[in-house]
PDB file of N, CA and C in Angstrom:
ATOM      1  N   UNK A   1     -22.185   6.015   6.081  1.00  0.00           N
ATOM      2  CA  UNK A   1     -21.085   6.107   5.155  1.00  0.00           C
ATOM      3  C   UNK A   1     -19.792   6.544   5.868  1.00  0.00           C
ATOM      4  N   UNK A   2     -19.832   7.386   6.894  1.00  0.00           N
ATOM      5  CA  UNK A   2     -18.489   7.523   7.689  1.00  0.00           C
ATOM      6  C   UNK A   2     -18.060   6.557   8.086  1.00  0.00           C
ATOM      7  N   UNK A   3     -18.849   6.124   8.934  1.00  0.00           N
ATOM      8  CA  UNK A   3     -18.302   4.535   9.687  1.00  0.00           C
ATOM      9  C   UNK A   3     -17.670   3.704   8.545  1.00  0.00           C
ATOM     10  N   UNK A   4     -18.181   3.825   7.390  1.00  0.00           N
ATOM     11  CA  UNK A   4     -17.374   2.840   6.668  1.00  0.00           C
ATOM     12  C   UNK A   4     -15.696   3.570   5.980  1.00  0.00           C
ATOM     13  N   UNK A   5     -15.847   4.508   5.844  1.00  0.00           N
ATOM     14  CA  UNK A   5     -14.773   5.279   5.563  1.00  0.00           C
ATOM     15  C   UNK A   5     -13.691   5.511   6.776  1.00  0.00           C
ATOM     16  N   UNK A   6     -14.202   5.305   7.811  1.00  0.00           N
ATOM     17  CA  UNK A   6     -13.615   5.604   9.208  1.00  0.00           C
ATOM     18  C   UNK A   6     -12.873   4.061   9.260  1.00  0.00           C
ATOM     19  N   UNK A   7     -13.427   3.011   9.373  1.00  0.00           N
ATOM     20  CA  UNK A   7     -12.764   1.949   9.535  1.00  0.00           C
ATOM     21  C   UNK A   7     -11.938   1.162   8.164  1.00  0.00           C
ATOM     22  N   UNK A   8     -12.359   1.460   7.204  1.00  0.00           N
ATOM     23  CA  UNK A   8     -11.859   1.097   5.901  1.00  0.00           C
ATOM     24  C   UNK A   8     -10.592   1.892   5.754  1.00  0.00           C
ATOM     25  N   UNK A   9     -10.149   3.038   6.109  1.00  0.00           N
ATOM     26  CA  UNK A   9      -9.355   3.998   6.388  1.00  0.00           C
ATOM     27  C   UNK A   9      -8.352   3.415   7.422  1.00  0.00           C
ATOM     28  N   UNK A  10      -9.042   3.514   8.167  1.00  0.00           N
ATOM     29  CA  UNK A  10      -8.023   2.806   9.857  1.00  0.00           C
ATOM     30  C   UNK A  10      -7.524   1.274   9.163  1.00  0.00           C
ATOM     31  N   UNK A  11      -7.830   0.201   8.669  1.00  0.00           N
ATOM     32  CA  UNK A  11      -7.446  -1.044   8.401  1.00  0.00           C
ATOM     33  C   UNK A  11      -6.490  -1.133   7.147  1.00  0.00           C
ATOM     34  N   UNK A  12      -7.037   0.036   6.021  1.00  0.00           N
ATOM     35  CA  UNK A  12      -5.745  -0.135   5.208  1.00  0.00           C
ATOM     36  C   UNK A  12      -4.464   0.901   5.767  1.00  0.00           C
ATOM     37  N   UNK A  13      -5.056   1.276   6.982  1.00  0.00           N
ATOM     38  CA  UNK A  13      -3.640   2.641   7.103  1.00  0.00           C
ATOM     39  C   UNK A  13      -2.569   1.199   7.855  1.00  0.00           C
ATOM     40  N   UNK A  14      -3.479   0.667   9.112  1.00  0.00           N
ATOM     41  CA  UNK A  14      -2.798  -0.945   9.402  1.00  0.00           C
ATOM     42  C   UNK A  14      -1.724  -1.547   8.758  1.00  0.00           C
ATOM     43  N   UNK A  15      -2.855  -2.065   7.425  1.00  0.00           N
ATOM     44  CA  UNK A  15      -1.936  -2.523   6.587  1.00  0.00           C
ATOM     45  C   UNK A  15      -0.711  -2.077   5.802  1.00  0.00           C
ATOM     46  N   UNK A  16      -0.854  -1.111   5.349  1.00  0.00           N
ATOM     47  CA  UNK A  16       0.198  -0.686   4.954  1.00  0.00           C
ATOM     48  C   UNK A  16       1.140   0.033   5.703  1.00  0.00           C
ATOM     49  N   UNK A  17       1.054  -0.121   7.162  1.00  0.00           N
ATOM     50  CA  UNK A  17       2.197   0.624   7.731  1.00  0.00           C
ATOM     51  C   UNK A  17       2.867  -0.840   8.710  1.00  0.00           C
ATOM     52  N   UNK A  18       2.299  -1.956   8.377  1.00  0.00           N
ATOM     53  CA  UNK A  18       2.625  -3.540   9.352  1.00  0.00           C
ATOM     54  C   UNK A  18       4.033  -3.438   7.777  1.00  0.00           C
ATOM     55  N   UNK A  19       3.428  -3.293   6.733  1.00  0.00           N
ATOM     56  CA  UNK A  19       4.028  -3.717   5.384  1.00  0.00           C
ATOM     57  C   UNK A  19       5.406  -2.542   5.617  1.00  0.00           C
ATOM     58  N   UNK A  20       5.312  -1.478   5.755  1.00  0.00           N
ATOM     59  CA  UNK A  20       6.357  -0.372   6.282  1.00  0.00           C
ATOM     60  C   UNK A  20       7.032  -0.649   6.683  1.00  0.00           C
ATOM     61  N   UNK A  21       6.508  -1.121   7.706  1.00  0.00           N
ATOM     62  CA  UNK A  21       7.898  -1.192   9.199  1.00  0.00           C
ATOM     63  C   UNK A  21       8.833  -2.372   8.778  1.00  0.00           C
ATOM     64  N   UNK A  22       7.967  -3.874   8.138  1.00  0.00           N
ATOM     65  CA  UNK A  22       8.903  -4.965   7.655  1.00  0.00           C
ATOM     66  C   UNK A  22       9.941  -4.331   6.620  1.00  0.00           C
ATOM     67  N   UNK A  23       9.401  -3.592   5.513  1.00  0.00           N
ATOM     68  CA  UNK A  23      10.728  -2.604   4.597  1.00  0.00           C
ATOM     69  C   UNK A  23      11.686  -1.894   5.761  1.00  0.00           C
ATOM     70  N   UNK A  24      11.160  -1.073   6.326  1.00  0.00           N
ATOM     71  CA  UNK A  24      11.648  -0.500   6.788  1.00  0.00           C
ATOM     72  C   UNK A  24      13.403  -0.563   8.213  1.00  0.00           C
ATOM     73  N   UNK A  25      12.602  -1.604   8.844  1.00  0.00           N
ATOM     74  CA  UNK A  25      13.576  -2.437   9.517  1.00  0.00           C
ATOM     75  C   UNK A  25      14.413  -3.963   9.166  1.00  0.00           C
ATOM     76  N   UNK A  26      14.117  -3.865   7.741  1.00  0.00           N
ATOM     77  CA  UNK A  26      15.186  -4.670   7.442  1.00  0.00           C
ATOM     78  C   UNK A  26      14.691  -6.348   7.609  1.00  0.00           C
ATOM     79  N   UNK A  27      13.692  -6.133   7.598  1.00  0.00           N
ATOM     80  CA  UNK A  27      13.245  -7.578   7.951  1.00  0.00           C
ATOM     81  C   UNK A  27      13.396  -8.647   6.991  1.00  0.00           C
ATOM     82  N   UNK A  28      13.832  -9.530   6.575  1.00  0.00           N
ATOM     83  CA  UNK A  28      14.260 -10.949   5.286  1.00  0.00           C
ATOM     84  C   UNK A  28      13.161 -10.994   4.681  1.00  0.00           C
ATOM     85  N   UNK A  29      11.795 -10.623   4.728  1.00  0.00           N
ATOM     86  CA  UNK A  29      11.054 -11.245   3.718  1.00  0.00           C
ATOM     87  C   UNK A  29      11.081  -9.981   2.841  1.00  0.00           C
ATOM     88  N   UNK A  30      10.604  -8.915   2.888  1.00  0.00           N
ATOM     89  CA  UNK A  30      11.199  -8.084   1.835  1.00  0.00           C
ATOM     90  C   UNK A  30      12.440  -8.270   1.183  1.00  0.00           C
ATOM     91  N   UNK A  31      12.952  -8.397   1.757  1.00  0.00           N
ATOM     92  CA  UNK A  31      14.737  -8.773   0.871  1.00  0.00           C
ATOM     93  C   UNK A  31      14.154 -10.045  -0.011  1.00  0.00           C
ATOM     94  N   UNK A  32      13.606 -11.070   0.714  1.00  0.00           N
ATOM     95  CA  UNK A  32      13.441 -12.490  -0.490  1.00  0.00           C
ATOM     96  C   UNK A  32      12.343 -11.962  -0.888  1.00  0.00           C
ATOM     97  N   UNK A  33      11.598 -11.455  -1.026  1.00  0.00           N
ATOM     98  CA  UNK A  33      10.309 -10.497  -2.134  1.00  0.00           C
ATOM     99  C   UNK A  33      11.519 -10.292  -3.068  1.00  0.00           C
ATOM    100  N   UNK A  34      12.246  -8.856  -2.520  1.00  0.00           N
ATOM    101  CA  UNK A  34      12.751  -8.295  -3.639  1.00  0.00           C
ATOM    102  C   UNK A  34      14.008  -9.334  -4.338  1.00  0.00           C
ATOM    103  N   UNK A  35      14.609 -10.231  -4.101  1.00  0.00           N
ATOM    104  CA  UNK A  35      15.474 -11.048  -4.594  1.00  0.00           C
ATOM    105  C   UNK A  35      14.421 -12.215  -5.928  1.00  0.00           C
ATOM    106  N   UNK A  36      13.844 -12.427  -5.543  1.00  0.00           N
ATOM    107  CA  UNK A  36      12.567 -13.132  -6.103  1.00  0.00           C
ATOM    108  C   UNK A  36      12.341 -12.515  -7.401  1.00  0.00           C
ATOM    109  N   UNK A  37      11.975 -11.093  -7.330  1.00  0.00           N
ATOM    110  CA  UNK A  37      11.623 -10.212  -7.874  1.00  0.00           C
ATOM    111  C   UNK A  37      12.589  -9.505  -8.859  1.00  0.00           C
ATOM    112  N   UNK A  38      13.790  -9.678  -9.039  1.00  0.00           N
ATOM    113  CA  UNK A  38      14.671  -9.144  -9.009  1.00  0.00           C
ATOM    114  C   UNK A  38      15.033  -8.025  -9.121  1.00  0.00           C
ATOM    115  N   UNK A  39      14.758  -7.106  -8.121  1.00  0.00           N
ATOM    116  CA  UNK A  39      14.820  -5.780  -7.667  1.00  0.00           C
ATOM    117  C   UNK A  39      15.892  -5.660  -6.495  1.00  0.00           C
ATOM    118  N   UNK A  40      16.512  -4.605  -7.010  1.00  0.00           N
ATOM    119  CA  UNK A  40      17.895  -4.567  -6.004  1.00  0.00           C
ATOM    120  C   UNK A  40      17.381  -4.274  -4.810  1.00  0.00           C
ATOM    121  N   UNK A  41      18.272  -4.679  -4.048  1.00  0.00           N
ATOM    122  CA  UNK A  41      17.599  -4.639  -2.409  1.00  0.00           C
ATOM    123  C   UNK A  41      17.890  -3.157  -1.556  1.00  0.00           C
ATOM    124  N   UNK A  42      18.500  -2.521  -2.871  1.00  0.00           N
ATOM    125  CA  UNK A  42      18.843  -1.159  -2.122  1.00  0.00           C
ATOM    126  C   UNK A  42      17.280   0.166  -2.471  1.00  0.00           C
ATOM    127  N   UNK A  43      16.669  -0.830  -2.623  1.00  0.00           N
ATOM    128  CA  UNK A  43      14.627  -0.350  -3.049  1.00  0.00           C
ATOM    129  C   UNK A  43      14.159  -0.440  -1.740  1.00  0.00           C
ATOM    130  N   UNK A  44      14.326  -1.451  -0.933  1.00  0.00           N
ATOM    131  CA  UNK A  44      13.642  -1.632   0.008  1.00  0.00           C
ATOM    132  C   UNK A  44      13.171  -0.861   0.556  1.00  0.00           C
ATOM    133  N   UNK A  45      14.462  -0.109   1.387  1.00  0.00           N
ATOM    134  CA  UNK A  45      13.951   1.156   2.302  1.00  0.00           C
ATOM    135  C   UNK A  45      12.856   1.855   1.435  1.00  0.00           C
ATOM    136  N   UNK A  46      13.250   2.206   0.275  1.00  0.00           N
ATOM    137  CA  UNK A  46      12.544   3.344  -0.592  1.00  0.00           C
ATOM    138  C   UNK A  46      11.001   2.938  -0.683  1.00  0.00           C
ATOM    139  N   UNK A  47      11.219   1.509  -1.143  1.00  0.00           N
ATOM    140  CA  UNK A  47       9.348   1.074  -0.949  1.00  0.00           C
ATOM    141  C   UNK A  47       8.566   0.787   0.327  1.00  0.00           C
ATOM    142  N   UNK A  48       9.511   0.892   1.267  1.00  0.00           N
ATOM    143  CA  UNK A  48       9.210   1.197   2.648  1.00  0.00           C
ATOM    144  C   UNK A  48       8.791   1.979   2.969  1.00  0.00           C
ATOM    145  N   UNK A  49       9.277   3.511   2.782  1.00  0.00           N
ATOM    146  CA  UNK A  49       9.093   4.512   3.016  1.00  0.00           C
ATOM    147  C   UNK A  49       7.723   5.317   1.892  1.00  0.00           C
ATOM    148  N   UNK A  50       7.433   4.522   0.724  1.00  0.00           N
ATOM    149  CA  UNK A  50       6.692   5.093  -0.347  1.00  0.00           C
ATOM    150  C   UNK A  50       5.252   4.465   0.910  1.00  0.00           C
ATOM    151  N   UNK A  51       5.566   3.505   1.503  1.00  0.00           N
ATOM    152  CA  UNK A  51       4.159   2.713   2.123  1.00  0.00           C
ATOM    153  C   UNK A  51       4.097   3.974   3.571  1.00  0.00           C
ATOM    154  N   UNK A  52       5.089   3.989   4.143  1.00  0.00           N
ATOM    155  CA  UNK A  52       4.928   4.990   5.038  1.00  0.00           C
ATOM    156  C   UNK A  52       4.212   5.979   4.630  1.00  0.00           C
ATOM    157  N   UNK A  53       4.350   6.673   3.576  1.00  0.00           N
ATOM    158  CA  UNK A  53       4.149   8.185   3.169  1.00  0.00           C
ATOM    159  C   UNK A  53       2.558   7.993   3.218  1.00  0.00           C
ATOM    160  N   UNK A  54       2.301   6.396   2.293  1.00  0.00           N
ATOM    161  CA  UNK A  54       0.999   6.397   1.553  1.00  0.00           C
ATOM    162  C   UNK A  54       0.219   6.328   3.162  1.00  0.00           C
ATOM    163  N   UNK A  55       0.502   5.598   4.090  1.00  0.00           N
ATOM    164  CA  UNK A  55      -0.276   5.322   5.692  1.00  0.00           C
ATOM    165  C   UNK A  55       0.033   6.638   5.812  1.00  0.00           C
ATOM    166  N   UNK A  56       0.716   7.643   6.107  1.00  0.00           N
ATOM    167  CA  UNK A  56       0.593   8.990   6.783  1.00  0.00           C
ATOM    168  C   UNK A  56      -0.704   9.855   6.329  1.00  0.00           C
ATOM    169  N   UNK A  57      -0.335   9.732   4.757  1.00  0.00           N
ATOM    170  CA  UNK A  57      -1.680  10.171   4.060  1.00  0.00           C
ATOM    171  C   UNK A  57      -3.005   9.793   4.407  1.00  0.00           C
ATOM    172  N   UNK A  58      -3.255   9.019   4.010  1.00  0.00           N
ATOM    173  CA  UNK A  58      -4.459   8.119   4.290  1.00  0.00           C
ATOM    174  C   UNK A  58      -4.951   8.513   5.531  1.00  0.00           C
ATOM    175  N   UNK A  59      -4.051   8.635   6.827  1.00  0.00           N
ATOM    176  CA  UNK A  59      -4.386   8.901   8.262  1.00  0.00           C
ATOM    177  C   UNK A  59      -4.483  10.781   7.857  1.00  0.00           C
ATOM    178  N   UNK A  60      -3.660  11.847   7.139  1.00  0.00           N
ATOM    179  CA  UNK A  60      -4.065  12.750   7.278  1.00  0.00           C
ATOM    180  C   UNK A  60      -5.013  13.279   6.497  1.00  0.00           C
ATOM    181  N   UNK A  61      -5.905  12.201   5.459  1.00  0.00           N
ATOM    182  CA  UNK A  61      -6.779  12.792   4.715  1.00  0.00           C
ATOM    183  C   UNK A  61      -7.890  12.817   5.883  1.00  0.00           C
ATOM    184  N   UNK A  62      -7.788  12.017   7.132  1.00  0.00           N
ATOM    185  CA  UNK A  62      -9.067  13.030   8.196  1.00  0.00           C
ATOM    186  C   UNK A  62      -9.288  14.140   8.164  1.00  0.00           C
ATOM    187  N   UNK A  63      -8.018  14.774   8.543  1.00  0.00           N
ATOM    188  CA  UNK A  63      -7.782  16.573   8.224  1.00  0.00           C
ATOM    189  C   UNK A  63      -8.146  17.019   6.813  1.00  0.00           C
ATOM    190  N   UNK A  64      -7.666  16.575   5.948  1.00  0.00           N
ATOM    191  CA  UNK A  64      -7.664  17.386   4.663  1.00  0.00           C
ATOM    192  C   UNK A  64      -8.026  15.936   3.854  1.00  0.00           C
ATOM    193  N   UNK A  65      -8.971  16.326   2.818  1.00  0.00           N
ATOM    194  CA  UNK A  65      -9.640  14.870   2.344  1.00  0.00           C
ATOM    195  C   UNK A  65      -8.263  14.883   1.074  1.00  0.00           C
ATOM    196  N   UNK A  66      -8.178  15.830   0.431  1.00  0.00           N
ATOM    197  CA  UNK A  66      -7.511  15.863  -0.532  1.00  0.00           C
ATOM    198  C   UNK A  66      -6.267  15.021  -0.657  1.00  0.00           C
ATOM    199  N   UNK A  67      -5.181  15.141   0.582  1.00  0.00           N
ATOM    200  CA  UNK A  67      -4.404  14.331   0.990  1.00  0.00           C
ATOM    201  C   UNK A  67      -4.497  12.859   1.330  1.00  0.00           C
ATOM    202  N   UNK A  68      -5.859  12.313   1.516  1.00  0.00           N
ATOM    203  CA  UNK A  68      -6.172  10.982   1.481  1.00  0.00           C
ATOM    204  C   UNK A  68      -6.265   9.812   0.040  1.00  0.00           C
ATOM    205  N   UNK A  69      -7.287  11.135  -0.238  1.00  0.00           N
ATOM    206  CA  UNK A  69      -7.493  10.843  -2.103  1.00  0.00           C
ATOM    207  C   UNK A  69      -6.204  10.765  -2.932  1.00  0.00           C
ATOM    208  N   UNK A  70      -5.098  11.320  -2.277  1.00  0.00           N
ATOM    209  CA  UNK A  70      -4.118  11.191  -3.516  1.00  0.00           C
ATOM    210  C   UNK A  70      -3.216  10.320  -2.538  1.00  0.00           C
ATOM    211  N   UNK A  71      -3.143  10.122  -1.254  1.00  0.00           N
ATOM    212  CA  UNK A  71      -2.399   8.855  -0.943  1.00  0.00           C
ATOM    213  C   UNK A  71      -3.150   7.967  -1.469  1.00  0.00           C
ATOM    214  N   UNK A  72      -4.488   7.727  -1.401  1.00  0.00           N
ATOM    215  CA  UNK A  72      -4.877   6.196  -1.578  1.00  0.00           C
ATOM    216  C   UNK A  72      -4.808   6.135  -3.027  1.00  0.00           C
ATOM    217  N   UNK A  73      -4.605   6.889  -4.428  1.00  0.00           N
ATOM    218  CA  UNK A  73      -4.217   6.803  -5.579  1.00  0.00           C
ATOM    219  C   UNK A  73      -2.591   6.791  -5.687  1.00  0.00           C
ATOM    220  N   UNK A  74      -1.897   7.046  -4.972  1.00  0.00           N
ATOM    221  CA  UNK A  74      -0.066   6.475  -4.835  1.00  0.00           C
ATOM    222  C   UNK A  74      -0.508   4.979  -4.072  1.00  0.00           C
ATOM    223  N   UNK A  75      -1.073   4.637  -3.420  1.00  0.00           N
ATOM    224  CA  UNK A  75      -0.997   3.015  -3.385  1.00  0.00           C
ATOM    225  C   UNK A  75      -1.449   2.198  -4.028  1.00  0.00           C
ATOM    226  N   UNK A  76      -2.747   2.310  -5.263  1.00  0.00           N
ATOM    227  CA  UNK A  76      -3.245   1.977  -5.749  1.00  0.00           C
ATOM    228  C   UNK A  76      -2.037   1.769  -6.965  1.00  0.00           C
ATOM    229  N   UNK A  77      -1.456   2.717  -7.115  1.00  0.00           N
ATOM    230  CA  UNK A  77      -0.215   2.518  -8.112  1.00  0.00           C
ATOM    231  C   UNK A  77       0.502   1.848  -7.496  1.00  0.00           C
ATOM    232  N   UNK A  78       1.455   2.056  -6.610  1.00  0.00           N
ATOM    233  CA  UNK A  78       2.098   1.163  -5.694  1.00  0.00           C
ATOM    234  C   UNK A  78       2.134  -0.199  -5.928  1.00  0.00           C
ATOM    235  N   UNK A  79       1.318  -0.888  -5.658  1.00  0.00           N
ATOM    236  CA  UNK A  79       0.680  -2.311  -5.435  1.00  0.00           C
ATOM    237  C   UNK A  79       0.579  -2.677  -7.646  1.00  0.00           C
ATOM    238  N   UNK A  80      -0.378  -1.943  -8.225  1.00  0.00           N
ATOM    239  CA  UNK A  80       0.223  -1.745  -9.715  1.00  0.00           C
ATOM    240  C   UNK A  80       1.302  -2.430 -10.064  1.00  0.00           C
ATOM    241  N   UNK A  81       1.995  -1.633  -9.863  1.00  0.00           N
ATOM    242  CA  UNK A  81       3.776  -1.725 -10.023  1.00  0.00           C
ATOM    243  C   UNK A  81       4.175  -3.259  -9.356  1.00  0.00           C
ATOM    244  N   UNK A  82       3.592  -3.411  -7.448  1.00  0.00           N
ATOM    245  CA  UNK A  82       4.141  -5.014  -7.595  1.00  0.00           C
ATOM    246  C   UNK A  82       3.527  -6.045  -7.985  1.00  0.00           C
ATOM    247  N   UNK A  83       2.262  -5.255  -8.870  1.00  0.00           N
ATOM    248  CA  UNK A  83       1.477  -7.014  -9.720  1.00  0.00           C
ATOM    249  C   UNK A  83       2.741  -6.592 -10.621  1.00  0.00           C
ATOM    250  N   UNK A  84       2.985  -5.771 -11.552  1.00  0.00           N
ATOM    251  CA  UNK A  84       3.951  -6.081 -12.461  1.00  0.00           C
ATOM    252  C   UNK A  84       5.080  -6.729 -12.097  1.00  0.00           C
ATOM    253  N   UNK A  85       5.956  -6.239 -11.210  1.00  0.00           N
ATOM    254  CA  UNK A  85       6.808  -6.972 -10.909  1.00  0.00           C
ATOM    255  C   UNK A  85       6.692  -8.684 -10.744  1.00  0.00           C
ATOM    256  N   UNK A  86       5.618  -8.824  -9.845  1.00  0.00           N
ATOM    257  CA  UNK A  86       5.615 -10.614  -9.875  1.00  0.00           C
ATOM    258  C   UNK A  86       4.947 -10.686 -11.283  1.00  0.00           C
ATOM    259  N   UNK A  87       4.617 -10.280 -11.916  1.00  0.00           N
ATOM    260  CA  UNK A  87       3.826 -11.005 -13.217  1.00  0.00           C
ATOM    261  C   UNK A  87       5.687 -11.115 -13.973  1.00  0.00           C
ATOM    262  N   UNK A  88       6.453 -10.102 -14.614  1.00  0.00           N
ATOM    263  CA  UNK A  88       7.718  -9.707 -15.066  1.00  0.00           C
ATOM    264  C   UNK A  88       8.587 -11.253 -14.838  1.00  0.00           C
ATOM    265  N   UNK A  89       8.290 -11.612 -13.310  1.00  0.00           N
ATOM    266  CA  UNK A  89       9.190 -12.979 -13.021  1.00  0.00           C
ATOM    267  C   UNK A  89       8.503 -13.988 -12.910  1.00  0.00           C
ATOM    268  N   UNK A  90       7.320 -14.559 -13.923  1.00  0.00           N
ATOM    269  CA  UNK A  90       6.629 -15.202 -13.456  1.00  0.00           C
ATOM    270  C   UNK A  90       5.640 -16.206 -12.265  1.00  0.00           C
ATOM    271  N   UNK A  91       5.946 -15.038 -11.406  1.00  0.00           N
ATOM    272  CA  UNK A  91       5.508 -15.231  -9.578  1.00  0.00           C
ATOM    273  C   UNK A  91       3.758 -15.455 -10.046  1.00  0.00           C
ATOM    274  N   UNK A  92       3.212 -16.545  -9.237  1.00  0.00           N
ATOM    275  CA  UNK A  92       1.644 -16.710  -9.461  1.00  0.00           C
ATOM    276  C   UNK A  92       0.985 -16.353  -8.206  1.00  0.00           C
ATOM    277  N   UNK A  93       2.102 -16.053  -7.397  1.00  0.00           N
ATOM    278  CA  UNK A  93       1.538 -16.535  -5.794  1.00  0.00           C
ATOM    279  C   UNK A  93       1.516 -14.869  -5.492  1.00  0.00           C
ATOM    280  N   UNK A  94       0.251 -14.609  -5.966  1.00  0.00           N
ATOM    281  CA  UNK A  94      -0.748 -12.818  -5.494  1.00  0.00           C
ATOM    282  C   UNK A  94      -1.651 -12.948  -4.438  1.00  0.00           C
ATOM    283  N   UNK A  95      -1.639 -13.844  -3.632  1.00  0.00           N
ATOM    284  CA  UNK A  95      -2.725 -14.034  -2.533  1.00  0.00           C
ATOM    285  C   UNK A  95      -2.269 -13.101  -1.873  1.00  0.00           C
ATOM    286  N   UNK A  96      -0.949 -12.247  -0.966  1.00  0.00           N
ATOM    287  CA  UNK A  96      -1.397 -11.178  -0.027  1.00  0.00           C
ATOM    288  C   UNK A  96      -1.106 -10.055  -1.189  1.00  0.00           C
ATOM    289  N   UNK A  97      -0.514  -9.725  -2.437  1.00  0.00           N
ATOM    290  CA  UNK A  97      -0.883  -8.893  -3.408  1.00  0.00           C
ATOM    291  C   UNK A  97      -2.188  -8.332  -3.303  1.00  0.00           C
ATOM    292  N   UNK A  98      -3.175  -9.655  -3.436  1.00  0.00           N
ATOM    293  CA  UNK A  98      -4.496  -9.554  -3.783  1.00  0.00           C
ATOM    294  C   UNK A  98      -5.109  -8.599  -2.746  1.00  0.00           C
ATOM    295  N   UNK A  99      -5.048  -9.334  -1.034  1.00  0.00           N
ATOM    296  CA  UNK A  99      -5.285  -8.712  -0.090  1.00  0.00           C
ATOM    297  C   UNK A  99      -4.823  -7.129  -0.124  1.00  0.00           C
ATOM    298  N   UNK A 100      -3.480  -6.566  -0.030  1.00  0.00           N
ATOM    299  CA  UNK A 100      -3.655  -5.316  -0.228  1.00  0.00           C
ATOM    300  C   UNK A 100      -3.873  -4.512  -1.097  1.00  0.00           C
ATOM    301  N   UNK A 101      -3.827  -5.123  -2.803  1.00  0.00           N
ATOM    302  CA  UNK A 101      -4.407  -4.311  -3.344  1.00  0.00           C
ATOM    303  C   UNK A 101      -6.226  -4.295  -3.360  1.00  0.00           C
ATOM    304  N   UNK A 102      -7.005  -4.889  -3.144  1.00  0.00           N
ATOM    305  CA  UNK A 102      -8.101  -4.778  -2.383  1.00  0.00           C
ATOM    306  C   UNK A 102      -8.408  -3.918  -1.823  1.00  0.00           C
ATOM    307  N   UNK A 103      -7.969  -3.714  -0.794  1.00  0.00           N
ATOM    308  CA  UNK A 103      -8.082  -3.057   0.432  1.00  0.00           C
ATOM    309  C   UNK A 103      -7.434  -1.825   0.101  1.00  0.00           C
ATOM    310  N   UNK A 104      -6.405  -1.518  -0.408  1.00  0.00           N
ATOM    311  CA  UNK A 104      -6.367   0.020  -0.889  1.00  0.00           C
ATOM    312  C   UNK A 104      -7.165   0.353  -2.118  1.00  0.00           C
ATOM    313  N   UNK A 105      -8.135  -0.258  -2.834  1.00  0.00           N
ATOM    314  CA  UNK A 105      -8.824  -0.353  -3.898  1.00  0.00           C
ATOM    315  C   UNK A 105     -10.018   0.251  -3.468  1.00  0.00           C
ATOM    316  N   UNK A 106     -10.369  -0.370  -2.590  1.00  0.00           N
ATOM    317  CA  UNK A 106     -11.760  -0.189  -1.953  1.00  0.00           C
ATOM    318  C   UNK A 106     -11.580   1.080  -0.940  1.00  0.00           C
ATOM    319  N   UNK A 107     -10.072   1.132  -0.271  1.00  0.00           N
ATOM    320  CA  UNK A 107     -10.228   2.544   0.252  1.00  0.00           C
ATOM    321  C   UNK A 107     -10.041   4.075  -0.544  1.00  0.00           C
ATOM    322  N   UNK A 108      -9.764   3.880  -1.833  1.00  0.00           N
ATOM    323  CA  UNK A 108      -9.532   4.728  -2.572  1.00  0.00           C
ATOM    324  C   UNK A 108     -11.441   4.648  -3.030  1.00  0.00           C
ATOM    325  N   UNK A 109     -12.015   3.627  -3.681  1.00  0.00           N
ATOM    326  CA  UNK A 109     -13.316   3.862  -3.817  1.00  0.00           C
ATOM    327  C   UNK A 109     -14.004   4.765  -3.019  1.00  0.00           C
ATOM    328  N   UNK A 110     -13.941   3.969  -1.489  1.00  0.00           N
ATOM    329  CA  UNK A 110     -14.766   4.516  -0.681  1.00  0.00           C
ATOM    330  C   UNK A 110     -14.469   6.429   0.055  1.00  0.00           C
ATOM    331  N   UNK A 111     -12.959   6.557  -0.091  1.00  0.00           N
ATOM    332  CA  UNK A 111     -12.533   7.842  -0.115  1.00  0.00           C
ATOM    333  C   UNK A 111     -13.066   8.928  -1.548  1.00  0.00           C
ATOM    334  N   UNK A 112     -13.417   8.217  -2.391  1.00  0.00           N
ATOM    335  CA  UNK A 112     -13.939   9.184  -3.398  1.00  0.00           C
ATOM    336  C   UNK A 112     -15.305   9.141  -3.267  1.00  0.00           C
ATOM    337  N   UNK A 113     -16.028   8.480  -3.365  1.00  0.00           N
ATOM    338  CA  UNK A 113     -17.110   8.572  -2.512  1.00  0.00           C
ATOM    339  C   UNK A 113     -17.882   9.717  -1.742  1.00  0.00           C
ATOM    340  N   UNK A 114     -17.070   9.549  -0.439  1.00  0.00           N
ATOM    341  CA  UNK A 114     -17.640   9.855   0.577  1.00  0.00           C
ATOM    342  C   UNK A 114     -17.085  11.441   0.407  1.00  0.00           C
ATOM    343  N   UNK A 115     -16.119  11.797   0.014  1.00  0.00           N
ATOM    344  CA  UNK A 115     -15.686  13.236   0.240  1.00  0.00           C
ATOM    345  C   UNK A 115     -15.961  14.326  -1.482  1.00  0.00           C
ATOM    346  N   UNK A 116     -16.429  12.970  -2.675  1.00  0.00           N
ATOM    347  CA  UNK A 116     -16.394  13.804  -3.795  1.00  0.00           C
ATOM    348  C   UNK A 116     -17.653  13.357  -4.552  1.00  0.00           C
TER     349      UNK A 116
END
């Protein structure tokens, strides 16, 4: 059960900090996400940084489980919020939606789990 918490842990911390850095540095597909979406583009950084926080967590619930468990329940909302958003503008196209909310789905499972 570690091993699976150990690597399920490590792959969504991945993911959501590859997803970070594109908010974060300004990269065009977040901007055409959020234009799409129609969410002002002055979010970006902010949902950039909400993905940062949630990967810091996730990596410091090693130390303290508690801090994992409630990052991987802020991404689980997170991701929430952008099915609403593409559902709001009639967006159908959830294929990497799907992928990370998955994967923080299953790491929030497997984090309750293993530590509660």
């Amino acid at each position: 059960m570690y091993a699976a918490y150990v690597t399920l842990t490590i792959i969504t911390a991945l993911f959501t900090a590859i997803a970070a850095i594109t908010y974060l540095i300004g990269h065009d597909y977040p901007k055409a996400q959020a234009d799409m979406k129609r969410i002002p583009r002055s979010w970006v950084p902010i949902l950039g940084a909400l993905l940062a926080a949630g990967t810091l967590g996730l990596l410091a619930g090693f130390a303290v489980p508690l801090l994992g468990t409630l990052a991987a329940i802020g991404l689980v909302l997170y991701f929430t919020g952008a099915l609403i958003a593409h559902l709001r503008v009639g967006s159908r196209n959830l294929t990497g939606w799907a992928v990370f909310f998955t994967t923080v789905l299953a790491n929030l499972i497997i984090n309750l789990t293993y530590h509660w």
